[in-house]
N, C-alpha and C. Protein backbone atom coordinates (compact mmCIF):
# COMPACT_ATOMS: atom_id res chain seq x y z
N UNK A 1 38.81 -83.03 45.30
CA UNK A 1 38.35 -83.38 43.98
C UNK A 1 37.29 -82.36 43.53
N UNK A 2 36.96 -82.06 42.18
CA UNK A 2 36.42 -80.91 41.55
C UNK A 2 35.38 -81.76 40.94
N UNK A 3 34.22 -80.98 40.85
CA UNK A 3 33.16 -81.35 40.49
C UNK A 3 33.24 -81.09 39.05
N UNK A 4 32.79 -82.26 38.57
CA UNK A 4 33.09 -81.87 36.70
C UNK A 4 31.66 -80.86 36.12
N UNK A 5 31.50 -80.01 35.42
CA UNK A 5 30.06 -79.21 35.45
C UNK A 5 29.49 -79.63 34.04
N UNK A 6 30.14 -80.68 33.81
CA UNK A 6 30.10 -81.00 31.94
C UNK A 6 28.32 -81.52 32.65
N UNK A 7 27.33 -81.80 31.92
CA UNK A 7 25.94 -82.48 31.68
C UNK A 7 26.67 -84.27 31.26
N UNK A 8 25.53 -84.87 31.57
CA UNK A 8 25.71 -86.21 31.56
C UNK A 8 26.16 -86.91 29.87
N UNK A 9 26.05 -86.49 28.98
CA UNK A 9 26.76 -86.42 27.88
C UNK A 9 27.91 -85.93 27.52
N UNK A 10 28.30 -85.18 28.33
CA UNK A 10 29.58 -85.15 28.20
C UNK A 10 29.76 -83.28 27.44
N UNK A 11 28.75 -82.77 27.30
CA UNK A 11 28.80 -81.61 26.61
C UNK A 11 28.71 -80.54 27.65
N UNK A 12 29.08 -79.78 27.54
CA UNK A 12 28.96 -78.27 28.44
C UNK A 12 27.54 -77.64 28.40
N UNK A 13 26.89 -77.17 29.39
CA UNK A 13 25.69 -76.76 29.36
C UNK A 13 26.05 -75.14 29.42
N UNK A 14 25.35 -74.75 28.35
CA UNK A 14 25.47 -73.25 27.56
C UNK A 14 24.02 -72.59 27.97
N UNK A 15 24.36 -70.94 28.59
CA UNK A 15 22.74 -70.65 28.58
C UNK A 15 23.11 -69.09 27.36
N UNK A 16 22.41 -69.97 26.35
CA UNK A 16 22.18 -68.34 25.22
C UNK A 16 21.99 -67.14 25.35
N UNK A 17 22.52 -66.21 25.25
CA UNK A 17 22.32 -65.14 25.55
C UNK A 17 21.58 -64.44 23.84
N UNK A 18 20.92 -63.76 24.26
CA UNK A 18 20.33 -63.62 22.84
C UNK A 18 21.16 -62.09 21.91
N UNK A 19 21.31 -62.75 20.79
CA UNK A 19 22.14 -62.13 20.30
C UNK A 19 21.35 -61.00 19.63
N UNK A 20 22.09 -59.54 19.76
CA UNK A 20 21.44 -58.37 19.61
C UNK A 20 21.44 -57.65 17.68
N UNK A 21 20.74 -57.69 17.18
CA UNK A 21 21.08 -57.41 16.16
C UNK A 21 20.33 -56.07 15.55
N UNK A 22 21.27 -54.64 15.36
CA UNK A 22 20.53 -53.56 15.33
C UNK A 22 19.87 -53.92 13.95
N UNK A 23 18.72 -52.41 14.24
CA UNK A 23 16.98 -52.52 13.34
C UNK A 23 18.08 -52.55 11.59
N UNK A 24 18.73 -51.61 11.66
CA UNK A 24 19.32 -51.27 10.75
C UNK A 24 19.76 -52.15 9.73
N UNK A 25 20.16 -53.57 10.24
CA UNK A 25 20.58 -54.64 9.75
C UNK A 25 19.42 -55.77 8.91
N UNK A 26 18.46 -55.58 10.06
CA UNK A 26 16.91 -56.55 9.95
C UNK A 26 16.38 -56.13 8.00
N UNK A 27 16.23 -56.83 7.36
CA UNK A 27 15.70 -56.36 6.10
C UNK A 27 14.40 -56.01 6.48
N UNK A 28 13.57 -54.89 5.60
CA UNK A 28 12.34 -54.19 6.43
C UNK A 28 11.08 -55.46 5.94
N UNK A 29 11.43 -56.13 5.09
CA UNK A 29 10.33 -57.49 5.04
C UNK A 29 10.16 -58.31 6.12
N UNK A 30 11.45 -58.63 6.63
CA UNK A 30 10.99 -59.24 8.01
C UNK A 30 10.19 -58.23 9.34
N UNK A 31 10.95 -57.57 9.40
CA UNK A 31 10.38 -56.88 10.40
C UNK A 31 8.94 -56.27 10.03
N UNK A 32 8.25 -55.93 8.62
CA UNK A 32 7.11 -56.15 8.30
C UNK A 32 6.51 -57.20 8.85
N UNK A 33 7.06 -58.37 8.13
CA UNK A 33 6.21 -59.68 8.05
C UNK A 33 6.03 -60.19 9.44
N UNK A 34 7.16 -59.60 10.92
CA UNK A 34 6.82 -59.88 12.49
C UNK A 34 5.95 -59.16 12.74
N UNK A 35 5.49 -58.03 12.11
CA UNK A 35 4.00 -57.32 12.23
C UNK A 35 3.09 -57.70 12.40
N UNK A 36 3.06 -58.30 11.18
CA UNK A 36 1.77 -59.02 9.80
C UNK A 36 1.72 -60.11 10.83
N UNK A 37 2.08 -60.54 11.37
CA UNK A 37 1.79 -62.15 11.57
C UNK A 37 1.92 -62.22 13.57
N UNK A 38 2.33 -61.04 14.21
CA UNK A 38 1.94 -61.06 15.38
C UNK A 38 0.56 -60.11 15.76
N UNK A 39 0.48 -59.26 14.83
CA UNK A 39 -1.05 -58.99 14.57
C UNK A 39 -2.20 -59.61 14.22
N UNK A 40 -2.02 -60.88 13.30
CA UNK A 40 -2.60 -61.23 13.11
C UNK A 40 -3.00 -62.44 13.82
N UNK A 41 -1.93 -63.05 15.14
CA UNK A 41 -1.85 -63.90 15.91
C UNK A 41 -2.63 -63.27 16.91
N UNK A 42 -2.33 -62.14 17.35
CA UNK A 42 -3.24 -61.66 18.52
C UNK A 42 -4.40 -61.10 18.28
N UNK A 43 -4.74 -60.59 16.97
CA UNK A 43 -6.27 -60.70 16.83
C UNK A 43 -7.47 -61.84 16.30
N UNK A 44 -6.14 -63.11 16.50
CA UNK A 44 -7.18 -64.54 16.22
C UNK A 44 -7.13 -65.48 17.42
N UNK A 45 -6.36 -64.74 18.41
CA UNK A 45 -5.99 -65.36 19.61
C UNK A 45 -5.37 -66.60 19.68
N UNK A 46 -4.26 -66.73 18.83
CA UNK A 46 -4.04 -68.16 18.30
C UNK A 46 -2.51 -68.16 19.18
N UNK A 47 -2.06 -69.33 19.55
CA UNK A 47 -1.04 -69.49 20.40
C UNK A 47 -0.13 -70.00 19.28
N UNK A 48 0.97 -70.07 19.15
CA UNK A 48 1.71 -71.44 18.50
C UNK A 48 2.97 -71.02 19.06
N UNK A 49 4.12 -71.85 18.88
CA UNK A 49 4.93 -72.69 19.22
C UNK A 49 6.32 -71.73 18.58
N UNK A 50 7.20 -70.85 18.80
CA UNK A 50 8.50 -70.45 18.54
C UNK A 50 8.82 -70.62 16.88
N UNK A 51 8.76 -72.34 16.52
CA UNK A 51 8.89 -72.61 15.04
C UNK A 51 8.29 -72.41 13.92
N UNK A 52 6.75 -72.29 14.27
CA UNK A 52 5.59 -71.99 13.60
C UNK A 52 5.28 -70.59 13.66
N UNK A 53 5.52 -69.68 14.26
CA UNK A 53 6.27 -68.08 14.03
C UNK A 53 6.46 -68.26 13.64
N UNK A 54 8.39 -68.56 13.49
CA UNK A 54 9.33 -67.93 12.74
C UNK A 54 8.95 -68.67 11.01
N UNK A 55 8.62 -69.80 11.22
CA UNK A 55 8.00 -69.99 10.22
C UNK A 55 7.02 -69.13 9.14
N UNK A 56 5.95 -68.99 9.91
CA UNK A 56 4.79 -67.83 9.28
C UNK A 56 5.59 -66.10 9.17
N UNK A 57 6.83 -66.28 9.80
CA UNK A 57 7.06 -64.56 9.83
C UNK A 57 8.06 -64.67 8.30
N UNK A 58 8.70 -65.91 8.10
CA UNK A 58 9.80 -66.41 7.12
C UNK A 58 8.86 -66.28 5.48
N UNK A 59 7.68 -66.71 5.92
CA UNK A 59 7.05 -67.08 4.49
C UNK A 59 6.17 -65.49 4.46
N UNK A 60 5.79 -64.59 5.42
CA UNK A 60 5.54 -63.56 4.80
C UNK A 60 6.36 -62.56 4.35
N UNK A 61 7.21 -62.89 4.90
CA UNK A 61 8.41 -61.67 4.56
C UNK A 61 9.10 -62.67 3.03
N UNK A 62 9.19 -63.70 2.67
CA UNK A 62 9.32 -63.43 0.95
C UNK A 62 8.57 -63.28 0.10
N UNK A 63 7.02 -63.54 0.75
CA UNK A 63 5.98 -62.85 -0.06
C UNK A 63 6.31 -61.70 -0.23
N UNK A 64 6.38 -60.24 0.96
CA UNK A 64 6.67 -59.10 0.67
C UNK A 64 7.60 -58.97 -0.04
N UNK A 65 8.97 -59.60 0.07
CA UNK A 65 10.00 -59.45 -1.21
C UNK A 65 9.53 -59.43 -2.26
N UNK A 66 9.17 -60.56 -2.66
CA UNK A 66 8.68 -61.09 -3.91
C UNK A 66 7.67 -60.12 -4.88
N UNK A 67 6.96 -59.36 -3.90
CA UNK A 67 5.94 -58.40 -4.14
C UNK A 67 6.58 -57.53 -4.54
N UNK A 68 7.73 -56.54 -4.14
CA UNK A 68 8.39 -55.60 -4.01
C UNK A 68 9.13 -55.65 -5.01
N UNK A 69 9.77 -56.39 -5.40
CA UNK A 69 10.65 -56.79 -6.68
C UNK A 69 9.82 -56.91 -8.48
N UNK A 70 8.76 -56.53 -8.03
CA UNK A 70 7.73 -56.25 -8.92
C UNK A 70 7.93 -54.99 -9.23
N UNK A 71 7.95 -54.28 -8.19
CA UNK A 71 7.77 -52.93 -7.96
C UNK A 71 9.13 -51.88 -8.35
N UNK A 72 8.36 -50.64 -9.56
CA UNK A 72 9.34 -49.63 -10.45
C UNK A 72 9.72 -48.43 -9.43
N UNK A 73 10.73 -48.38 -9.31
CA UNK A 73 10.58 -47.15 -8.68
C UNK A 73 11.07 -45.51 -9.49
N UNK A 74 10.69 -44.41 -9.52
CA UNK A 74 10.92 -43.77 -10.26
C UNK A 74 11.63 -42.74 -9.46
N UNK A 75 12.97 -42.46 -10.34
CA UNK A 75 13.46 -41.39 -9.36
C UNK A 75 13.21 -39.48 -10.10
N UNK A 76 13.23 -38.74 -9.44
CA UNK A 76 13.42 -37.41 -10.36
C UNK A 76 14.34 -36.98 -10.32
C-alpha cells in the first residue's frame, strides 16, 4: 500500500518556487518605490511583515506614477 502525500485536507502540498521576472519587465516605479521604502525601513530600523512592504512599496510606486504623468517631456 502507498502512502497518500495529499496534506490532511485533501490538497497537495506545493513548495513555491519563486517566480523570476526580468528587471526589464518590472515598471521603474516599483522598483523605485522597493528603494524608497527599503531605505527607508532600514534607516528607521523598522521590521514589518511581507504584506505591509508590499503594501508601502504598492502605494509608493503610484505616487511616483502619478507624479510622472504630470511630467512634459520634450523631445529635439
Amino acid at each position: 500500500m502507498t502512502r497518500d502525500s495529499r496534506t490532511r485536507t485533501g490538497k497537495k502540498s506545493r513548495k513555491r518556487s519563486p517566480s523570476l521576472i526580468p528587471v526589464e519587465q518590472v515598471s521603474p516605479a516599483v522598483l523605485t518605490a522597493s528603494r524608497d521604502v527599503a531605505f527607508t525601513l532600514q534607516q528607521l530600523s523598522i521590521e514589518l511583515d511581507g504584506e505591509e512592504v508590499l503594501k508601502a512599496v504598492l502605494d509608493r510606486a503610484a505616487h511616483l506614477e502619478e507624479q510622472a504623468s504630470g511630467i512634459t517631456l520634450i523631445e529635439e
